[in-house]
Protein backbone atom coordinates (compact mmCIF):
# COMPACT_ATOMS: atom_id res chain seq x y z
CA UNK A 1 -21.74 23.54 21.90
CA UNK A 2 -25.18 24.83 22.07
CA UNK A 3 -27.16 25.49 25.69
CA UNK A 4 -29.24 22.69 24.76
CA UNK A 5 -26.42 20.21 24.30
CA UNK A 6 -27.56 16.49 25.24
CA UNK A 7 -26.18 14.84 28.25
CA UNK A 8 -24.94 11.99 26.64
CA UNK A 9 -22.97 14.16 23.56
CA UNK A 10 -21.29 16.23 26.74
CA UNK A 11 -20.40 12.80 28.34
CA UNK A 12 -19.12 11.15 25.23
CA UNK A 13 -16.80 14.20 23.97
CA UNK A 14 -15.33 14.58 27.72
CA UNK A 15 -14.34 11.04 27.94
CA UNK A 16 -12.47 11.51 24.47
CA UNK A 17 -10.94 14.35 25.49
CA UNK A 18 -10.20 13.23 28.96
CA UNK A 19 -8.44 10.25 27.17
CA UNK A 20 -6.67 12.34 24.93
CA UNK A 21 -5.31 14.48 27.94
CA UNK A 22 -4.12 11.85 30.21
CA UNK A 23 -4.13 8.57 28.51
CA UNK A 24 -6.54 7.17 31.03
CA UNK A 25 -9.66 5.64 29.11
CA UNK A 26 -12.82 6.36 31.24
CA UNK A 27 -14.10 3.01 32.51
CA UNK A 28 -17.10 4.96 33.74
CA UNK A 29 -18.97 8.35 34.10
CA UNK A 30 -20.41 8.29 37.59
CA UNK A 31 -21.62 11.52 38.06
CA UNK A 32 -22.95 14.74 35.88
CA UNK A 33 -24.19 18.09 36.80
CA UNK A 34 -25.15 21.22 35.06
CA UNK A 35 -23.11 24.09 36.40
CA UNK A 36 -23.67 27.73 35.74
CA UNK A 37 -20.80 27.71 32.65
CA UNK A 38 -20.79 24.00 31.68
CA UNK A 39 -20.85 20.32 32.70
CA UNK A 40 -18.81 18.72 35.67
CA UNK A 41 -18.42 15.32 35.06
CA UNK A 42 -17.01 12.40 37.60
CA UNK A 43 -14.97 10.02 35.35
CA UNK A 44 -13.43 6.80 37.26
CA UNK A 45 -10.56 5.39 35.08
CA UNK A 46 -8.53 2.31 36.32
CA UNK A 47 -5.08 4.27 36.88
CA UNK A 48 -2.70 0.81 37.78
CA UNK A 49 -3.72 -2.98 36.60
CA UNK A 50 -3.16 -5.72 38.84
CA UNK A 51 -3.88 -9.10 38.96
CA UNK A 52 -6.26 -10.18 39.90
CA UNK A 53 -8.49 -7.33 38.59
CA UNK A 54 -9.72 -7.11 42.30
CA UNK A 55 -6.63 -5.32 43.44
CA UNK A 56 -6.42 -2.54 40.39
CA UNK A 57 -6.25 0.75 41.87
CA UNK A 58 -8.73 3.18 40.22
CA UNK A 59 -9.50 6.92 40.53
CA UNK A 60 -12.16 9.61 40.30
CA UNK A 61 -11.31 12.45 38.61
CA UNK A 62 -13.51 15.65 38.69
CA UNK A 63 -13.61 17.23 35.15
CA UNK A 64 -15.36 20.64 34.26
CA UNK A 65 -15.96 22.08 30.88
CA UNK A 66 -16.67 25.58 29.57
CA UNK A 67 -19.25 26.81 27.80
CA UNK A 68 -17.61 25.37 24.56
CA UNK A 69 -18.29 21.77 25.76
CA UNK A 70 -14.78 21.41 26.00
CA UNK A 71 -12.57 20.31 29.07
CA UNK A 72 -11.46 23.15 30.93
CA UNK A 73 -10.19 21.27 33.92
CA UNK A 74 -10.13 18.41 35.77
CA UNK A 75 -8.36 16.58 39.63
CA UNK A 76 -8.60 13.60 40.98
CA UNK A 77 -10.49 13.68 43.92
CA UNK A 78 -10.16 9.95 45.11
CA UNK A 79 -8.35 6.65 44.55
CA UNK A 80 -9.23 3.43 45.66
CA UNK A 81 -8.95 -0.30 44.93
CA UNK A 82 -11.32 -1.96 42.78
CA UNK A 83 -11.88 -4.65 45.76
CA UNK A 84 -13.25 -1.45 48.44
CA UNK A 85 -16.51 -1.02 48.17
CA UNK A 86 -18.18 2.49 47.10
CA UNK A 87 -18.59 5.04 50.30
């Protein structure tokens, strides 16, 4: 990955890989940041379906990359219900 990679290729490769790694698909990127080695991206994935929808439990995960553009890491740093609202 070159220095000048585009936000949007670094987004769209970690939610692939993220996929890949867990078998969560990302239902959205809610946070990016330019770190001194990489990219740390906030993916929120719905980790358990309910119905209704409003009682799903979804997390935040915190994933960081290397200088390849690759995942290097990643946690989940919350979970919640899809019915609380955002803090």
């Amino acid at each position: 990955m070159s220095a000048v990679e585009s936000a949007a290729t670094v987004v769209a490769r970690v939610r692939e890989q993220f996929q890949e790694l867990t078998g969560l698909p990302a239902a959205m990127v809610s946070g990016l940041t330019r770190v001194e080695d990489g990219w740390q991206v906030m993916v929120d994935v719905v980790e358990v379906r309910r119905i209704p929808d409003t009682a799903s439990v979804l997390a935040t995960y915190r994933v960081g990359t290397g200088p390849s553009g690759d995942i290097a890491g990643y946690e989940r740093v919350r979970r919640f219900s899809r019915s609380e609202s955002a803090s």
